[in-house]
N, C-alpha and C. Protein backbone atom coordinates (compact mmCIF):
# COMPACT_ATOMS: atom_id res chain seq x y z
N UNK A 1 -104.93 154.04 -28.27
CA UNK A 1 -106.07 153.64 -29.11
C UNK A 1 -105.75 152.30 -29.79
N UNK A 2 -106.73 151.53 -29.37
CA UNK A 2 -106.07 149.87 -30.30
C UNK A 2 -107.05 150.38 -31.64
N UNK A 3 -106.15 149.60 -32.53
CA UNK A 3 -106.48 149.57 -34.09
C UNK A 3 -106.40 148.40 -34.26
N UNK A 4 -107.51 147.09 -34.32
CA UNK A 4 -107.03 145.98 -34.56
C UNK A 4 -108.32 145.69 -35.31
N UNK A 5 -108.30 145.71 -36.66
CA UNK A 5 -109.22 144.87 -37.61
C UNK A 5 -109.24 143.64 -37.87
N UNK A 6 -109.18 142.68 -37.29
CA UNK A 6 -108.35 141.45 -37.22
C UNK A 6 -110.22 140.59 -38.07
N UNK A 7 -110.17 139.36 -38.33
CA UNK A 7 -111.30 139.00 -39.99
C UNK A 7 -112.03 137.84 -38.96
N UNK A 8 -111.79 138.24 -37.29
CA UNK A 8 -112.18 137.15 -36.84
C UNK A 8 -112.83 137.79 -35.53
N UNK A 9 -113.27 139.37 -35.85
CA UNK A 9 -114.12 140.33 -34.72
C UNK A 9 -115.28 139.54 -34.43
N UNK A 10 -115.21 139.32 -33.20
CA UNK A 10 -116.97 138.43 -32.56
C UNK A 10 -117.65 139.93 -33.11
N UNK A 11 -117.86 140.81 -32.58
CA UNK A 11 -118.84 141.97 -32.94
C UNK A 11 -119.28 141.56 -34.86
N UNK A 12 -118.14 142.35 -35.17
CA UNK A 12 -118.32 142.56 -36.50
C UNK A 12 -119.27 140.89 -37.24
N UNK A 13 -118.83 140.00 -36.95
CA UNK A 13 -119.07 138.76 -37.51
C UNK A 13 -120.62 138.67 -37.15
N UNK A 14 -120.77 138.99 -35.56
CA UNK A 14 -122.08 138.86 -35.16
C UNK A 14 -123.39 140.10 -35.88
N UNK A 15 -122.47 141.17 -36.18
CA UNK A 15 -123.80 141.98 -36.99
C UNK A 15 -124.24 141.58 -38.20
N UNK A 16 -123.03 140.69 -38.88
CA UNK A 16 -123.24 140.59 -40.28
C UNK A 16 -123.97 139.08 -40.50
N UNK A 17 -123.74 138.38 -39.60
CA UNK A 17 -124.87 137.12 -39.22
C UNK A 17 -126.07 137.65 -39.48
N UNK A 18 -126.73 138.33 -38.18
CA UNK A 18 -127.24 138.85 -37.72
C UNK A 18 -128.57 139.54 -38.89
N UNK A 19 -127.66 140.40 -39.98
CA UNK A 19 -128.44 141.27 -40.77
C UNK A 19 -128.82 140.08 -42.32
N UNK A 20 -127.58 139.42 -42.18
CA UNK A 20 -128.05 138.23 -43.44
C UNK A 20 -129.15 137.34 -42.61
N UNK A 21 -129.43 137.29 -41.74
CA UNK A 21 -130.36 136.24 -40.96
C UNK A 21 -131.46 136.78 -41.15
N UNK A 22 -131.58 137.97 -40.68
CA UNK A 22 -132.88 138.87 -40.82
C UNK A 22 -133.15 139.02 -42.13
N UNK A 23 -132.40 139.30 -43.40
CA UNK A 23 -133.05 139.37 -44.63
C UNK A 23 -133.56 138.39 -45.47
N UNK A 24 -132.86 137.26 -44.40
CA UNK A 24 -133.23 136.12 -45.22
C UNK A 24 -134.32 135.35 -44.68
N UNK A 25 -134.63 136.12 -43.23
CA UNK A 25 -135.60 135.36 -42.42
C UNK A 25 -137.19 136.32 -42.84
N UNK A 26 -137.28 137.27 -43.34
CA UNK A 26 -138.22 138.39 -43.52
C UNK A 26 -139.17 137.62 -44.85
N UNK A 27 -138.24 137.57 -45.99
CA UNK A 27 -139.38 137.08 -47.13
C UNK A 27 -139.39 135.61 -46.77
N UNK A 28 -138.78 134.83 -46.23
CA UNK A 28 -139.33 133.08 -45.86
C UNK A 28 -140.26 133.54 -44.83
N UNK A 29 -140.27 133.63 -43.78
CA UNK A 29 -141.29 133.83 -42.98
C UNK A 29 -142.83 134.21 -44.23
N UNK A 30 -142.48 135.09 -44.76
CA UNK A 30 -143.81 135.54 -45.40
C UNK A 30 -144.46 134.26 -46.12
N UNK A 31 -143.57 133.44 -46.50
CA UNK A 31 -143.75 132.53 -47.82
C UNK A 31 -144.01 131.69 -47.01
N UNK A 32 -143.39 130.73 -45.98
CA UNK A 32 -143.85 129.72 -45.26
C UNK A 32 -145.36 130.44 -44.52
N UNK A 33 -145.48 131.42 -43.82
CA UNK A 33 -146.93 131.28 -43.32
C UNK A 33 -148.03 131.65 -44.66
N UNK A 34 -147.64 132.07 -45.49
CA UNK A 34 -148.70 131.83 -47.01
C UNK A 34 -148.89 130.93 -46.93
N UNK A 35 -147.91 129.53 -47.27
CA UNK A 35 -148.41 127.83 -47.47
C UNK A 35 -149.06 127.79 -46.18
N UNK A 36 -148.80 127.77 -45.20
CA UNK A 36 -149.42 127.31 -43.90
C UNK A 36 -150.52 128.13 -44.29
N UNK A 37 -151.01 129.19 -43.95
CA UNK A 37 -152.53 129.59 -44.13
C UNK A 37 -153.17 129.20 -45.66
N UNK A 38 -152.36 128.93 -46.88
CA UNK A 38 -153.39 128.38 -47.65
C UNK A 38 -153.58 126.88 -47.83
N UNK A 39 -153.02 125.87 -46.79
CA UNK A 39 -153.35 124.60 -46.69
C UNK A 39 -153.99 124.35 -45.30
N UNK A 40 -154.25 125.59 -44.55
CA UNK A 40 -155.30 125.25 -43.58
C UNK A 40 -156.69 125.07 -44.47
């Protein structure tokens, strides 16, 4: 069984991208298409 926690896991690094991207992409998305639909 490998045990290697090593601070430089492609996986691990890529979920945690991944979930900060999405939380941060969820309320901007909302806010940028607000301005866009209220300056159409």
């Amino acid at each position: 069984m490998q045990d290697d926690n090593s601070p430089n896991d492609p996986f691990s690094w890529g979920y945690l991208i991944a979930a900060v991207g999405t939380l941060l992409a969820l309320p901007l998305m909302h806010v940028i298409l607000g301005w866009f639909v209220f300056y159409l």
